[in-house]
Protein backbone atom coordinates (compact mmCIF):
# COMPACT_ATOMS: atom_id res chain seq x y z
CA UNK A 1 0.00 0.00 0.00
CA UNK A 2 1.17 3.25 -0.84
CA UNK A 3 0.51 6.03 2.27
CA UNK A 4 -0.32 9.37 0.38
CA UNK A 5 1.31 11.96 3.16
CA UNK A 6 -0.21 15.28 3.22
CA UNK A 7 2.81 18.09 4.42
CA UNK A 8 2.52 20.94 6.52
CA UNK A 9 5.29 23.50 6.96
CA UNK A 10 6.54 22.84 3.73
CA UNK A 11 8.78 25.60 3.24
CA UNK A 12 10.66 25.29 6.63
CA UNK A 13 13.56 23.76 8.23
CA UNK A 14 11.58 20.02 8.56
CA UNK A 15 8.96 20.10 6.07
CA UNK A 16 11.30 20.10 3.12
CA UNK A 17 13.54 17.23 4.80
CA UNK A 18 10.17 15.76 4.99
CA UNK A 19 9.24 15.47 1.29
CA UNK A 20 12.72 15.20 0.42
CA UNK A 21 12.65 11.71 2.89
CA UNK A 22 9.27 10.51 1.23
CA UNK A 23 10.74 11.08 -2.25
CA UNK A 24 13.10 8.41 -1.51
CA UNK A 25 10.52 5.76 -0.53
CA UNK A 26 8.90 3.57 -2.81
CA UNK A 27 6.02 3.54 -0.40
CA UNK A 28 5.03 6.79 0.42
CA UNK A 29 3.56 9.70 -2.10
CA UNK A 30 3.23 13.50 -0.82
CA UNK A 31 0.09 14.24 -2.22
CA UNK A 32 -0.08 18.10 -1.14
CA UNK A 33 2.08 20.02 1.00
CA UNK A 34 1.33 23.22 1.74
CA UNK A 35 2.77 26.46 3.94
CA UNK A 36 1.62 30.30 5.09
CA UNK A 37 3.13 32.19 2.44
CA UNK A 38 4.38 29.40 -0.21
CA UNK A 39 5.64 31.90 -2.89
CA UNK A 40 4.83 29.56 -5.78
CA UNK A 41 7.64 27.04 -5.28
CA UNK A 42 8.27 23.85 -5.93
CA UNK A 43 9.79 21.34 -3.06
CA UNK A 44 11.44 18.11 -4.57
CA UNK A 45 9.17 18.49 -7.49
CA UNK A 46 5.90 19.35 -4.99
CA UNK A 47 4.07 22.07 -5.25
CA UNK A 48 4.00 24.15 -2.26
CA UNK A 49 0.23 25.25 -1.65
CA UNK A 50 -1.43 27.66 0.60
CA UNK A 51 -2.28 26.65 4.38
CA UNK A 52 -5.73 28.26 3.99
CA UNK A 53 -6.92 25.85 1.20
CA UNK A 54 -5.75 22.76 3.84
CA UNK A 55 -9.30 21.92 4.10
CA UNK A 56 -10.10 21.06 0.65
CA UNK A 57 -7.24 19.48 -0.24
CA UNK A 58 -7.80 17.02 2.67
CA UNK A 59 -10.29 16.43 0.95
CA UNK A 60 -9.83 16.46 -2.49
CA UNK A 61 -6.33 15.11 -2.68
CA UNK A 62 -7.67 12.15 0.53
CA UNK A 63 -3.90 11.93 1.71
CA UNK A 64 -3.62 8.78 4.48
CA UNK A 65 -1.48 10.53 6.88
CA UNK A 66 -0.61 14.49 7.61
CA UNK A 67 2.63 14.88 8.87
CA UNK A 68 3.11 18.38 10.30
CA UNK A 69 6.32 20.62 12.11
CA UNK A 70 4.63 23.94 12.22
CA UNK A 71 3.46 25.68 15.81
CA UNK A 72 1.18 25.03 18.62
CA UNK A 73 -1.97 26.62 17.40
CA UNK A 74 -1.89 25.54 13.99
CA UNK A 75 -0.85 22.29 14.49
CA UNK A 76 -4.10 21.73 16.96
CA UNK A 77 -6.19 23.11 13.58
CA UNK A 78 -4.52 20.89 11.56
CA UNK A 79 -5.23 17.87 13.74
CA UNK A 80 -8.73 18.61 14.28
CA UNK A 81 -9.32 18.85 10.39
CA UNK A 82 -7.59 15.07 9.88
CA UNK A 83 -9.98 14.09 12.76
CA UNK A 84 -13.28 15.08 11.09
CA UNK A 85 -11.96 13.54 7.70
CA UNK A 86 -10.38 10.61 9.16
CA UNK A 87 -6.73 11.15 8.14
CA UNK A 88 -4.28 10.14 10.87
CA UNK A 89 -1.90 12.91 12.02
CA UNK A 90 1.48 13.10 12.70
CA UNK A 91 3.33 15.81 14.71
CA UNK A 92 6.88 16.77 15.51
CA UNK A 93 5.76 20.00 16.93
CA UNK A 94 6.57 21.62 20.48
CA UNK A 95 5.91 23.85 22.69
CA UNK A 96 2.04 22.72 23.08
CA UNK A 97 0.67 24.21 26.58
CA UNK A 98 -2.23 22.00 28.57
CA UNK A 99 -5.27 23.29 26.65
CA UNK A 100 -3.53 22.79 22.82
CA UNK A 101 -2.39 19.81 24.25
CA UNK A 102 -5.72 18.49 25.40
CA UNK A 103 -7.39 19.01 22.11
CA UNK A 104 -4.30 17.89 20.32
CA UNK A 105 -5.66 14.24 22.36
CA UNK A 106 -9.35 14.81 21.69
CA UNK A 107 -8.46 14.35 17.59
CA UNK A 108 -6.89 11.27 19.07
CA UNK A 109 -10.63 9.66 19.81
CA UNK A 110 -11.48 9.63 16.42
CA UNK A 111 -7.80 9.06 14.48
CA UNK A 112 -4.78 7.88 14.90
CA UNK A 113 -2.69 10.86 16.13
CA UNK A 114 1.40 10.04 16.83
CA UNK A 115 3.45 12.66 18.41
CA UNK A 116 6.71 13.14 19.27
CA UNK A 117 8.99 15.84 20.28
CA UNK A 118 11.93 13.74 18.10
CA UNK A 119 12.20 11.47 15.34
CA UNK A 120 15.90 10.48 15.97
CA UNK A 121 16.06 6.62 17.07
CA UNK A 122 19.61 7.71 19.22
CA UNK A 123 17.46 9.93 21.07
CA UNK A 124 14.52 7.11 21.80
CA UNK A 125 17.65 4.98 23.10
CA UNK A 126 18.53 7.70 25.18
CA UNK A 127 15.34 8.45 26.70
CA UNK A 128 15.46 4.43 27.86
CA UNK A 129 18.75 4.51 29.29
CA UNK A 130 18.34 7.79 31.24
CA UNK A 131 15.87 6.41 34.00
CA UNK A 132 18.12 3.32 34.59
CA UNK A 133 21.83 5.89 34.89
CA UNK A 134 19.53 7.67 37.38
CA UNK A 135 18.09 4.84 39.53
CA UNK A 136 21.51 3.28 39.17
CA UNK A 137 23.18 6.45 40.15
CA UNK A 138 20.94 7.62 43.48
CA UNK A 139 21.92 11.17 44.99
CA UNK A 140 24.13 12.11 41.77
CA UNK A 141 23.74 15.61 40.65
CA UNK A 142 22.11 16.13 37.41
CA UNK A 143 22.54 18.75 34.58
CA UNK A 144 21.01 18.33 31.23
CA UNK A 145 22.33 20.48 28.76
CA UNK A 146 20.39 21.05 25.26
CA UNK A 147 21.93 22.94 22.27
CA UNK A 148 19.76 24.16 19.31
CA UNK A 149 19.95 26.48 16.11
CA UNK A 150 19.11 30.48 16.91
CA UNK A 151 15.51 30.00 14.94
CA UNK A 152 14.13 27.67 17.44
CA UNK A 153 11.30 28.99 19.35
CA UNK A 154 10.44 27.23 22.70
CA UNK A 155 13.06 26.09 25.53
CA UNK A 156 13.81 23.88 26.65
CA UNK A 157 13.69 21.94 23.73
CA UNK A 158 10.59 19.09 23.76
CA UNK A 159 13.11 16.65 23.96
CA UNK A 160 14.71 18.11 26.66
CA UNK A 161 11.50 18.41 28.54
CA UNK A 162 10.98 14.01 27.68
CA UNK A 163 14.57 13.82 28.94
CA UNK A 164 13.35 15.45 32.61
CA UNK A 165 10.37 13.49 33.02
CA UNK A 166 12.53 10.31 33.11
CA UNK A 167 14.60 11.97 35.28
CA UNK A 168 11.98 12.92 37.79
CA UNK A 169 10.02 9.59 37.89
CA UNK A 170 13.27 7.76 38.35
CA UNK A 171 15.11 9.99 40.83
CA UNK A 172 14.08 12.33 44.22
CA UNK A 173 13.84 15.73 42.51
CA UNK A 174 12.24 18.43 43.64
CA UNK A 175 12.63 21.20 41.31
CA UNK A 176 13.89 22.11 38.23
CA UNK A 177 16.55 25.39 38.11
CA UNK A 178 16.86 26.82 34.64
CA UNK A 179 20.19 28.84 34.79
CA UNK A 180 22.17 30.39 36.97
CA UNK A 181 23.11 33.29 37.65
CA UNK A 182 25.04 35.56 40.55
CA UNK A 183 25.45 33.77 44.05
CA UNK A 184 23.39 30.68 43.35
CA UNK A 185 25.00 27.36 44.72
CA UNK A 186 23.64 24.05 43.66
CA UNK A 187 20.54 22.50 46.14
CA UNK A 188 20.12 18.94 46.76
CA UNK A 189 17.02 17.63 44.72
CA UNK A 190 17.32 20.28 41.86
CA UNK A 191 18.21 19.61 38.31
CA UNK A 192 20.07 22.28 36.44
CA UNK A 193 18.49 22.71 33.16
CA UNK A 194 20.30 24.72 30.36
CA UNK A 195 18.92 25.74 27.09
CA UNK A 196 21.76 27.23 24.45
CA UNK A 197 20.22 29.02 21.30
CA UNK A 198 23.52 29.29 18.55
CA UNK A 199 23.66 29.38 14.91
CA UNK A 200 22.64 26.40 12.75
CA UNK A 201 23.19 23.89 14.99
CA UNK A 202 20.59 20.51 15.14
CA UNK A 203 20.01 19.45 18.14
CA UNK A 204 21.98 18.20 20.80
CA UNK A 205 21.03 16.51 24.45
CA UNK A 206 23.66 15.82 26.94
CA UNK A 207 22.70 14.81 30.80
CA UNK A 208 25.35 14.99 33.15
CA UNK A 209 25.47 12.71 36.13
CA UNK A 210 28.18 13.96 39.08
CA UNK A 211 29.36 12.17 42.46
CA UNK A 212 31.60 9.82 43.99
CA UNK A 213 34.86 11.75 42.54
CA UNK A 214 33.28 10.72 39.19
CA UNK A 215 31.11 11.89 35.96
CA UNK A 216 29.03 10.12 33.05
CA UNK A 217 27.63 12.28 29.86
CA UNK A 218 24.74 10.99 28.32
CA UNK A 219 24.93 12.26 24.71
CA UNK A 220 22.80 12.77 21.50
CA UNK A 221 24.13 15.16 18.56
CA UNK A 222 22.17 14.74 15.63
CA UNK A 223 24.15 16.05 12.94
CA UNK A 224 21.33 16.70 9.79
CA UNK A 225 17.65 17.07 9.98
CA UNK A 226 17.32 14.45 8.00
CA UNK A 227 17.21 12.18 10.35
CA UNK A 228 14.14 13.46 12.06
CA UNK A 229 12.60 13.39 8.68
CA UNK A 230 13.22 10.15 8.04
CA UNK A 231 11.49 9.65 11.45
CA UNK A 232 8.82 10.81 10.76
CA UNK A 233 8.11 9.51 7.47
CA UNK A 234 8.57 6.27 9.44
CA UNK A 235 5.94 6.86 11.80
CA UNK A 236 3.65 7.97 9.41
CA UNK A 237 4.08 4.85 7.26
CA UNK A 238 3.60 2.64 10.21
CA UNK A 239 0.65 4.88 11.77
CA UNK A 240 -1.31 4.29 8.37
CA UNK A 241 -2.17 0.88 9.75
CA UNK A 242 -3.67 1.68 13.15
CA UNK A 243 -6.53 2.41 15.08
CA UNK A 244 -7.33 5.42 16.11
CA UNK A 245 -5.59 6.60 19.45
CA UNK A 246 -2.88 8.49 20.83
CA UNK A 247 1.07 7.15 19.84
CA UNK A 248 4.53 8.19 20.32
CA UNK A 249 7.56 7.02 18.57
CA UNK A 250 8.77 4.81 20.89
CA UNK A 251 5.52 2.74 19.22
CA UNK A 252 7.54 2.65 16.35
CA UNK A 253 10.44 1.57 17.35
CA UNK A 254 9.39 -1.17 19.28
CA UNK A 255 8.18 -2.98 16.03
């Protein structure tokens, strides 16, 4: 079966390694991909449509999956369109607070919605070995450390924010300190958080464990987007098959 992958975002950062991943697949076909202002261009030989016709072409072009790295509030439209036309939805999008994220769920009751704040396998490894360093490691001091291009909008970085709820429910932590700055000394139960906005770079996790006259570095460097597109297309492919619910990648992965 072929999954026909609608695109959102197609003029940015992801959504051209997006169609430029599905290109290479002999089972997947973008069958619109559209953006805000898309400036009649072409991506990888697709047209690059306006976001205000997303509607029709949902249902006109009847893509299987949407696959979208835009923001917040549009990605919550987006979502709630595939759920009324029964397209599953796929979402590498951040920075979603409690409400966006509640009816980002609610589309999940009538499609199959998969989100994740990363699409690098490394980084679903690393989110399964960071509860057992911590358990392993009781009363260590922990720093996570997360390093992303200047464009990026929220921090800490979704993944970050996966990374520190392993931490917590594996660990006694009682707060989260994000910086530091003048006379501020290290308390027991905190976990120093540090987000670093710098030029073109990826993405990069590290978590720092310190104690006992001794140090481990948990580290993920992803080194071209591609690699979340590739991801992605992944998920979508597999998500084509399933019921309607609410997935992550680690779904993925695990098959």
């Amino acid at each position: 079966m072929t999954v026909r992958l609608g695109v959102t975002g197609a003029t940015g950062r992801m959504g051209r390694e997006v169609i430029a991943a599905a290109a290479d697949r002999d089972d997947c076909e973008v069958v619109f991909a559209v953006n805000r202002d898309p400036a009649d261009e072409t991506v990888d030989g697709v047209e690059i449509e306006s976001a205000a016709e997303f509607d029709s072409l949902v249902d006109d072009r009847e893509p299987t999956v949407v696959v979208d790295f835009t923001g917040p509030e549009s990605a919550v439209d987006y979502a709630a369109t595939c759920a009324d036309a029964d397209v599953a939805f796929v979402t590498g999008t951040t920075g979603f607070d409690d409400d966006q994220r509640e009816a980002l769920e609610a589309a999940s009751e009538a499609v199959a919605v998969l989100h994740a704040p990363n699409f690098a396998r490394g980084v679903q490894a690393l989110l399964n070995v960071v509860g057992e360093a911590v358990r392993n490691l009781p009363g260590y001091d922990v720093e996570l450390v997360e390093t992303h291009h200047n464009a990026k909008r929220d921090a800490p970085s979704g993944t970050a924010n996966g990374l520190l709820e392993e931490i917590e429910a594996n660990g006694e932590f009682t707060e989260r300190t994000h910086g530091r700055v003048g006379e501020d000394p290290r308390e027991a139960g905190e976990i120093g958080v540090h987000a670093l906005r710098a030029g073109n770079v990826t993405g990069e996790h590290e978590v720092i464990l310190a104690d006992n006259h001794e140090e481990l570095r948990l580290t993920h460097r992803a080194e071209d987007r591609g690699v979340f597109a590739a991801g992605a297309v992944d998920a979508a492919a597999w998500i084509a098959g399933q019921k309607s619910g609410w997935y992550e990648f680690s779904d993925v992965i695990a098959e």
